[in-house]
N, C-alpha and C. Protein backbone atom coordinates (compact mmCIF):
# COMPACT_ATOMS: atom_id res chain seq x y z
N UNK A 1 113.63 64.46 83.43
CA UNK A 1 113.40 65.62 82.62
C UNK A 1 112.57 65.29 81.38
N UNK A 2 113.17 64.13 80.53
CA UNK A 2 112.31 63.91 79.61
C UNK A 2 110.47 63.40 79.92
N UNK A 3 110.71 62.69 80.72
CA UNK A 3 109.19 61.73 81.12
C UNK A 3 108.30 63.13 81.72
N UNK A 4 108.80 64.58 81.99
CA UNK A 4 108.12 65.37 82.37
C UNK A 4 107.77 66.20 80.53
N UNK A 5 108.41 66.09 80.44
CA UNK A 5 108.45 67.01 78.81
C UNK A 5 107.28 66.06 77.89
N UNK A 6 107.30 64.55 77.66
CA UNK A 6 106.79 64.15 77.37
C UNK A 6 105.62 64.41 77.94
N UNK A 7 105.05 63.78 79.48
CA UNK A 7 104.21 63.83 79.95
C UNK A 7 103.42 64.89 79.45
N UNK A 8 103.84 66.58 79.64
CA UNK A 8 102.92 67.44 79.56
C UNK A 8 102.78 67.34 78.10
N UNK A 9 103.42 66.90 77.43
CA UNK A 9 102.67 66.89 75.92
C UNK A 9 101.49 66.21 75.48
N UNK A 10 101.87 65.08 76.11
CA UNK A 10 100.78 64.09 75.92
C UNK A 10 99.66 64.73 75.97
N UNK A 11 99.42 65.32 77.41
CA UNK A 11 98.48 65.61 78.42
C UNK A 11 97.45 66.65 77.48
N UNK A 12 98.81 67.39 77.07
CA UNK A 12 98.06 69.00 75.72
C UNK A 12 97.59 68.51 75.09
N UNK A 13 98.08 67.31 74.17
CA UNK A 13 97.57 66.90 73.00
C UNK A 13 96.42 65.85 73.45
N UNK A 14 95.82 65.29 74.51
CA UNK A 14 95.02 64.70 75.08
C UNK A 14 93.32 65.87 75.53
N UNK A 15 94.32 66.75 76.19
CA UNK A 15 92.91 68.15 76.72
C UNK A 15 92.74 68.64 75.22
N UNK A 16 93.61 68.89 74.22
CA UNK A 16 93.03 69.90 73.14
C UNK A 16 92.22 69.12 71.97
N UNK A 17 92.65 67.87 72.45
CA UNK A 17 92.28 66.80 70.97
C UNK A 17 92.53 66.77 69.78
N UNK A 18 94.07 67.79 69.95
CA UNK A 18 94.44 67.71 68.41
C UNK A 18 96.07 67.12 68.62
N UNK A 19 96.23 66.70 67.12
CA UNK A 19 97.69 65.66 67.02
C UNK A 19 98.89 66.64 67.58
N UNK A 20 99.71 66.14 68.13
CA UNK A 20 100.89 66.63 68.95
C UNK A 20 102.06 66.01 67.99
N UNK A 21 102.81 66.80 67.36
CA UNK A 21 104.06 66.64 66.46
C UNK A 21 105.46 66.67 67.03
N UNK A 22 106.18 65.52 66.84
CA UNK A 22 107.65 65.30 67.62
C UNK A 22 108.78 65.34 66.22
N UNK A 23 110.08 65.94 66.30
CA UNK A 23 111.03 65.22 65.86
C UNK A 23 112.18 64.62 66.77
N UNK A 24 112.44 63.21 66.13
CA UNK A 24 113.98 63.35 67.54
C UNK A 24 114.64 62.37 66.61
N UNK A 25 115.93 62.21 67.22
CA UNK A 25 117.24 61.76 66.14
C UNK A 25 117.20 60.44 66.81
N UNK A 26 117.53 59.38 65.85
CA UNK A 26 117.68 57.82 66.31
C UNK A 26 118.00 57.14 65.06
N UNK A 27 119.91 57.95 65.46
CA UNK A 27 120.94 57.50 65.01
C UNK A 27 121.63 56.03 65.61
N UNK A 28 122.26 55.52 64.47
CA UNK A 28 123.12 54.02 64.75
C UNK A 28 124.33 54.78 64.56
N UNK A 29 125.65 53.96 65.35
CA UNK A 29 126.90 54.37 65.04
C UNK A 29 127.19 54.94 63.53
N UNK A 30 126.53 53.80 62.40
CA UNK A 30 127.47 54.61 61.38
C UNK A 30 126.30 55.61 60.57
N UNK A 31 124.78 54.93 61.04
CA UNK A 31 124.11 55.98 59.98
C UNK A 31 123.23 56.97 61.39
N UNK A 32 122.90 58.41 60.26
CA UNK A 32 121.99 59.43 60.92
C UNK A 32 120.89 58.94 60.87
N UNK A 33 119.33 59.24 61.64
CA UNK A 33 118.37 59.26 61.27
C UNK A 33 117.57 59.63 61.97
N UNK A 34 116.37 61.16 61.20
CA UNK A 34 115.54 61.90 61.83
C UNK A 34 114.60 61.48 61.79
N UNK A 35 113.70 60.89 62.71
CA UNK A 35 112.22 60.55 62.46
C UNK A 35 110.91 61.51 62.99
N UNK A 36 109.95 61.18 62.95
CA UNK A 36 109.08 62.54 62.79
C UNK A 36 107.97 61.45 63.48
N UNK A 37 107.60 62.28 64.78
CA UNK A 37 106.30 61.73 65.50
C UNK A 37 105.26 61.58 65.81
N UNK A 38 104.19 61.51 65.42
CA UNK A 38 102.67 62.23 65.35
C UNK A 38 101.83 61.45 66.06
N UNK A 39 101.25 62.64 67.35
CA UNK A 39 100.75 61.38 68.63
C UNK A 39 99.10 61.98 68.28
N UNK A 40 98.42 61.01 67.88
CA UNK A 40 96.71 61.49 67.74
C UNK A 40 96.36 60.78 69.18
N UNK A 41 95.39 62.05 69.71
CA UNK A 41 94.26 61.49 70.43
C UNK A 41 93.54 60.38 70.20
N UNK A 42 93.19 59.57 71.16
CA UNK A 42 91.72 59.14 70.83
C UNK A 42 90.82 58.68 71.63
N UNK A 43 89.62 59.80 71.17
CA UNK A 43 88.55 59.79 71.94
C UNK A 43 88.54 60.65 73.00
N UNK A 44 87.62 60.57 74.00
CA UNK A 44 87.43 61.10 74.78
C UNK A 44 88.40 60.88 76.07
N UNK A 45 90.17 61.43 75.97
CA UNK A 45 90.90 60.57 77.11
C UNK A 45 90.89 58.93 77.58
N UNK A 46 90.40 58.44 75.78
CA UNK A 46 91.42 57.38 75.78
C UNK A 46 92.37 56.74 75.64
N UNK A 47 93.12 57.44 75.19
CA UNK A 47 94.67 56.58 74.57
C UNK A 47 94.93 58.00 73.11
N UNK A 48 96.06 57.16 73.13
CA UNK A 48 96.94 57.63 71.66
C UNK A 48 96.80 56.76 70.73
N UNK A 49 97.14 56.81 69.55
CA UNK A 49 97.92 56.47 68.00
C UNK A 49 99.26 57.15 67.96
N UNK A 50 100.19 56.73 67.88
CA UNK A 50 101.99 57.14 67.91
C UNK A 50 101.92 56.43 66.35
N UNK A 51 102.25 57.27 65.83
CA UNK A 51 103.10 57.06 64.39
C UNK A 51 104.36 57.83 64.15
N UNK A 52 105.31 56.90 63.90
CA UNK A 52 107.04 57.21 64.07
C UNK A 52 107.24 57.01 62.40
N UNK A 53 107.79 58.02 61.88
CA UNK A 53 107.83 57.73 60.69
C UNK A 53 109.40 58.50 60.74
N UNK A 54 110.12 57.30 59.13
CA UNK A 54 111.69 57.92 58.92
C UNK A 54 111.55 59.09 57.82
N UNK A 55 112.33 60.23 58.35
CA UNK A 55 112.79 61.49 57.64
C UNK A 55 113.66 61.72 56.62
N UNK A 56 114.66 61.57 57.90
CA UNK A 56 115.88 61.49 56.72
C UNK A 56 117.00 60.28 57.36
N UNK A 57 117.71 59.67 56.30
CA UNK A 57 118.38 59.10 56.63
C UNK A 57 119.59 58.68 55.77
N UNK A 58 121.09 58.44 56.23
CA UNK A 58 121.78 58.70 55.29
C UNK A 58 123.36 58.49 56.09
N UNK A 59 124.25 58.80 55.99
CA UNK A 59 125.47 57.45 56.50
C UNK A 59 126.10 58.98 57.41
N UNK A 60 126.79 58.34 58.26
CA UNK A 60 126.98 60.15 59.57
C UNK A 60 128.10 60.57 58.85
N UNK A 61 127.94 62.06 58.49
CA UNK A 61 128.78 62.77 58.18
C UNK A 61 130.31 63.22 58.78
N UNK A 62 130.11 63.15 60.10
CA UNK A 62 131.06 63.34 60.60
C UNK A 62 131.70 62.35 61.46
N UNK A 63 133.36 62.18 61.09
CA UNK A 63 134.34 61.08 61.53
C UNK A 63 134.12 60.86 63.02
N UNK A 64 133.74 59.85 62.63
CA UNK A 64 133.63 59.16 64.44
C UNK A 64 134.52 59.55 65.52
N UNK A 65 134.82 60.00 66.78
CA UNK A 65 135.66 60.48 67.35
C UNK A 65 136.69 58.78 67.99
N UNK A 66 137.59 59.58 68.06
CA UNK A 66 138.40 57.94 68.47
C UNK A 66 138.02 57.94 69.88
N UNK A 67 137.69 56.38 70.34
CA UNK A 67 137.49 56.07 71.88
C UNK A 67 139.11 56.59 72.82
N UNK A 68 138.53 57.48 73.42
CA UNK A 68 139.97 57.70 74.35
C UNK A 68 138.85 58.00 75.82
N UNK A 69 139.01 56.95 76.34
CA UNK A 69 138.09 56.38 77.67
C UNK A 69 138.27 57.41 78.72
N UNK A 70 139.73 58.12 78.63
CA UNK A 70 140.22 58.96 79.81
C UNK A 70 139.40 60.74 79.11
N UNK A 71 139.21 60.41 77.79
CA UNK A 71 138.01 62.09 77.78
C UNK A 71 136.83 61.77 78.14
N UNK A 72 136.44 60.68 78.00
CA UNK A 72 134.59 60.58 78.43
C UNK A 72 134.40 59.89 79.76
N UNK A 73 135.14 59.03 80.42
CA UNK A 73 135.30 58.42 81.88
C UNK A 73 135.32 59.52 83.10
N UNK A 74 134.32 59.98 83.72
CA UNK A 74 134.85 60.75 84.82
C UNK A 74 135.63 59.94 86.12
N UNK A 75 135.97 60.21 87.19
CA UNK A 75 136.70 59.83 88.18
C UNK A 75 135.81 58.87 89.21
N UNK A 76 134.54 58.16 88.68
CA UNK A 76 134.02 57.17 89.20
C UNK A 76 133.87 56.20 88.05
N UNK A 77 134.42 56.85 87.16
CA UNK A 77 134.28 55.64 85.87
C UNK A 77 132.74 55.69 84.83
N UNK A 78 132.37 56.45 85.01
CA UNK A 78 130.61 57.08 84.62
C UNK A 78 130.94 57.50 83.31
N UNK A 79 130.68 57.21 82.05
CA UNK A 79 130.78 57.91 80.71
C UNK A 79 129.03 58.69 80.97
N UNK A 80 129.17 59.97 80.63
CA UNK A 80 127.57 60.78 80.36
C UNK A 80 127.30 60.64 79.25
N UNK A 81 125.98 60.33 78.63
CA UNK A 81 125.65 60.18 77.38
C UNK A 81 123.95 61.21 77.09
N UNK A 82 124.06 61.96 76.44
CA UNK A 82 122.97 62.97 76.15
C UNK A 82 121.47 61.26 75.41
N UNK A 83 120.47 61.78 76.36
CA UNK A 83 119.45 60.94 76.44
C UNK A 83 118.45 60.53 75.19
N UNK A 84 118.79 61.69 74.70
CA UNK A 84 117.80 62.44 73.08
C UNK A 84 119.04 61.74 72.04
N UNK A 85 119.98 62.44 72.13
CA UNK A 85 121.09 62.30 70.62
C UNK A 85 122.02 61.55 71.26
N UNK A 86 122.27 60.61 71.94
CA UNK A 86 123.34 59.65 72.30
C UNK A 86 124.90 60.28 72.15
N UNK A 87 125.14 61.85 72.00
CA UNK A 87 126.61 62.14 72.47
C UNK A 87 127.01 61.84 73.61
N UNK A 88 128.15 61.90 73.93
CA UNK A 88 128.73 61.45 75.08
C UNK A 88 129.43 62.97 75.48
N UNK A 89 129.48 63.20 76.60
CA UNK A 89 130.19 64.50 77.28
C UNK A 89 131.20 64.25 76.92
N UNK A 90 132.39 64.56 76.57
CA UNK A 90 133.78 65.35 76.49
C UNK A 90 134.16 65.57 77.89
N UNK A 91 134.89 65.41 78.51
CA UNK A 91 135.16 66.04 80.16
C UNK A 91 136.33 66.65 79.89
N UNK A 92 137.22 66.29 78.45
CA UNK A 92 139.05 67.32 78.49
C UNK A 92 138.45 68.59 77.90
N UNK A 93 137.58 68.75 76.84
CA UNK A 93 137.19 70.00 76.49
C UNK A 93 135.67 70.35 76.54
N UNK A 94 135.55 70.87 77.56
CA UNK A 94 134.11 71.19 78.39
C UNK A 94 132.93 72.22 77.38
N UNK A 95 131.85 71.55 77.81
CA UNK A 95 130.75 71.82 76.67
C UNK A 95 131.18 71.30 75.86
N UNK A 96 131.37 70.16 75.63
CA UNK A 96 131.56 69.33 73.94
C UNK A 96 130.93 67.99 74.28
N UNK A 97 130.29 67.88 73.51
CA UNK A 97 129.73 66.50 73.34
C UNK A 97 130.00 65.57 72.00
N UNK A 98 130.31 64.90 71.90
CA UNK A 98 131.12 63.66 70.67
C UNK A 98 129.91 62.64 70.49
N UNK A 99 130.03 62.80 68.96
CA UNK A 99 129.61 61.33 68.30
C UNK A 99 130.66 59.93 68.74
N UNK A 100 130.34 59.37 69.56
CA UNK A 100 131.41 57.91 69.80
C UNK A 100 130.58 56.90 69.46
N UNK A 101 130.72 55.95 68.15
CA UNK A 101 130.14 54.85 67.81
C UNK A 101 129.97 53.72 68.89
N UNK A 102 131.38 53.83 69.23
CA UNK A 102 131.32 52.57 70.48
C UNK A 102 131.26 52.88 71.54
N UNK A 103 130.26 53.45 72.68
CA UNK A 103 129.80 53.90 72.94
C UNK A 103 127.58 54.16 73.13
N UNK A 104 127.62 53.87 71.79
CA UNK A 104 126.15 53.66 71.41
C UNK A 104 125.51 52.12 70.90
N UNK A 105 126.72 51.53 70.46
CA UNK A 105 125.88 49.56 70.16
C UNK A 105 127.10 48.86 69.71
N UNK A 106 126.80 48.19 71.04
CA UNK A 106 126.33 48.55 72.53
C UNK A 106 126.73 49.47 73.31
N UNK A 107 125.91 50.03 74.14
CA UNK A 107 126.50 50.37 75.17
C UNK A 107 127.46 49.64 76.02
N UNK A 108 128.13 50.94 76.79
CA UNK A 108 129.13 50.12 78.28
C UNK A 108 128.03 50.06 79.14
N UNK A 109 128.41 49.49 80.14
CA UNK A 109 127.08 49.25 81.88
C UNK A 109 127.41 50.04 82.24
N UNK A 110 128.64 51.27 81.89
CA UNK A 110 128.74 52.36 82.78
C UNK A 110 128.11 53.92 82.44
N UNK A 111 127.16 53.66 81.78
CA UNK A 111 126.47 54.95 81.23
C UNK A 111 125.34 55.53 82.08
N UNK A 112 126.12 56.78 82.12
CA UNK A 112 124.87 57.60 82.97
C UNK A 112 124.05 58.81 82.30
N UNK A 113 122.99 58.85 81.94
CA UNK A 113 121.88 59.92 80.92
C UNK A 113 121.50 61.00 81.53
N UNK A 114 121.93 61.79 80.87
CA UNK A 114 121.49 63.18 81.21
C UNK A 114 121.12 64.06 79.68
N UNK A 115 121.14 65.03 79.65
CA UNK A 115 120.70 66.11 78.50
C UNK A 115 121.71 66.87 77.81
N UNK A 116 122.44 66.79 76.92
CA UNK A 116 123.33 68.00 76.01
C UNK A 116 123.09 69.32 75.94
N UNK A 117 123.59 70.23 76.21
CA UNK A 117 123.08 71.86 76.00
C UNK A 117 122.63 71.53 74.77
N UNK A 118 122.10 71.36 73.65
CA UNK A 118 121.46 71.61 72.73
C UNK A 118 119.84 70.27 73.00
N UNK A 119 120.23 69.56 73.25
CA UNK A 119 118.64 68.66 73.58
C UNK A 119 117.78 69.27 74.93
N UNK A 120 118.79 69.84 75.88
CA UNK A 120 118.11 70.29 76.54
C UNK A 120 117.26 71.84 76.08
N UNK A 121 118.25 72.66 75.44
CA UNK A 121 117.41 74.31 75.37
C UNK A 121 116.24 73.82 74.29
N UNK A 122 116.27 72.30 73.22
CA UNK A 122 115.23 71.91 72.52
C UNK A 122 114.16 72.03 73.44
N UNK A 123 114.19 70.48 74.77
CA UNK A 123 112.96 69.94 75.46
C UNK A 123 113.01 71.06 76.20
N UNK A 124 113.48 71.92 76.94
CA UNK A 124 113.14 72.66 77.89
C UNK A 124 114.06 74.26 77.81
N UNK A 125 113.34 75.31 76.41
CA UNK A 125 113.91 76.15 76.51
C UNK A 125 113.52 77.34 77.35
N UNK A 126 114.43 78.07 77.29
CA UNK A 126 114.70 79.30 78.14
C UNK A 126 113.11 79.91 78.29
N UNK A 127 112.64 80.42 79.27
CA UNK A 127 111.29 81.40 79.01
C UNK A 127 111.73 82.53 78.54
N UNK A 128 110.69 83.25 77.68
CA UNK A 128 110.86 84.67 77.00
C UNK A 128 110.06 85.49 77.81
């Protein structure tokens, strides 16, 4: 999902020749942080310039959720982790996704990536 979202951006900001603007979150367990992405063309469909620059940044507001393995473990042992913002699915109270520090560094080997209802209606919202 993402490598398609990306892709066609690139691609726009490649055919139109003008800079293509990203934000995305790349948070650590204990701190937030929004960075801001600015992909320039260059040339005639040669390449990019990616400049990642920090936004905001500042210690996570909200209390870490306690590791309880039996809410985020489904029944093959798979924790889901949103691909964009590193929440982890909730499976006891559905549609919830949790900040879990441990969880994000390091990861377990048992993580499987998918999209959060909110990263997803971001990269790929609804048509009007």
């Amino acid at each position: 999902m993402l490598l398609k979202f990306f892709a066609e951006e690139f691609a726009t900001c490649l055919k139109a020749g003008r800079p293509w603007t990203h934000e995305y979150d790349c948070s650590s367990p204990e701190r937030y942080r929004l960075m801001h992405q600015i992909v320039y063309p260059i040339g005639i469909s040669e390449g990019f310039l990616l400049v990642n620059s920090l936004q905001i940044e500042r210690p996570m507001e909200e209390p870490p959720e306690e590791e309880a393995p039996d809410d985020y473990t489904d029944r093959n042992g798979i924790i889901h982790q949103c691909a964009c913002c590193r929440r982890i699915r909730n499976l006891v109270m559905t549609n919830r996704w949790d900040w879990v520090p441990a969880f994000v560094a390091p990861p377990p080997h048992n993580i499987s990536h998918g999209l959060c209802p909110i990263c997803l209606d971001d990269y790929y919202p609804a048509p009007k």
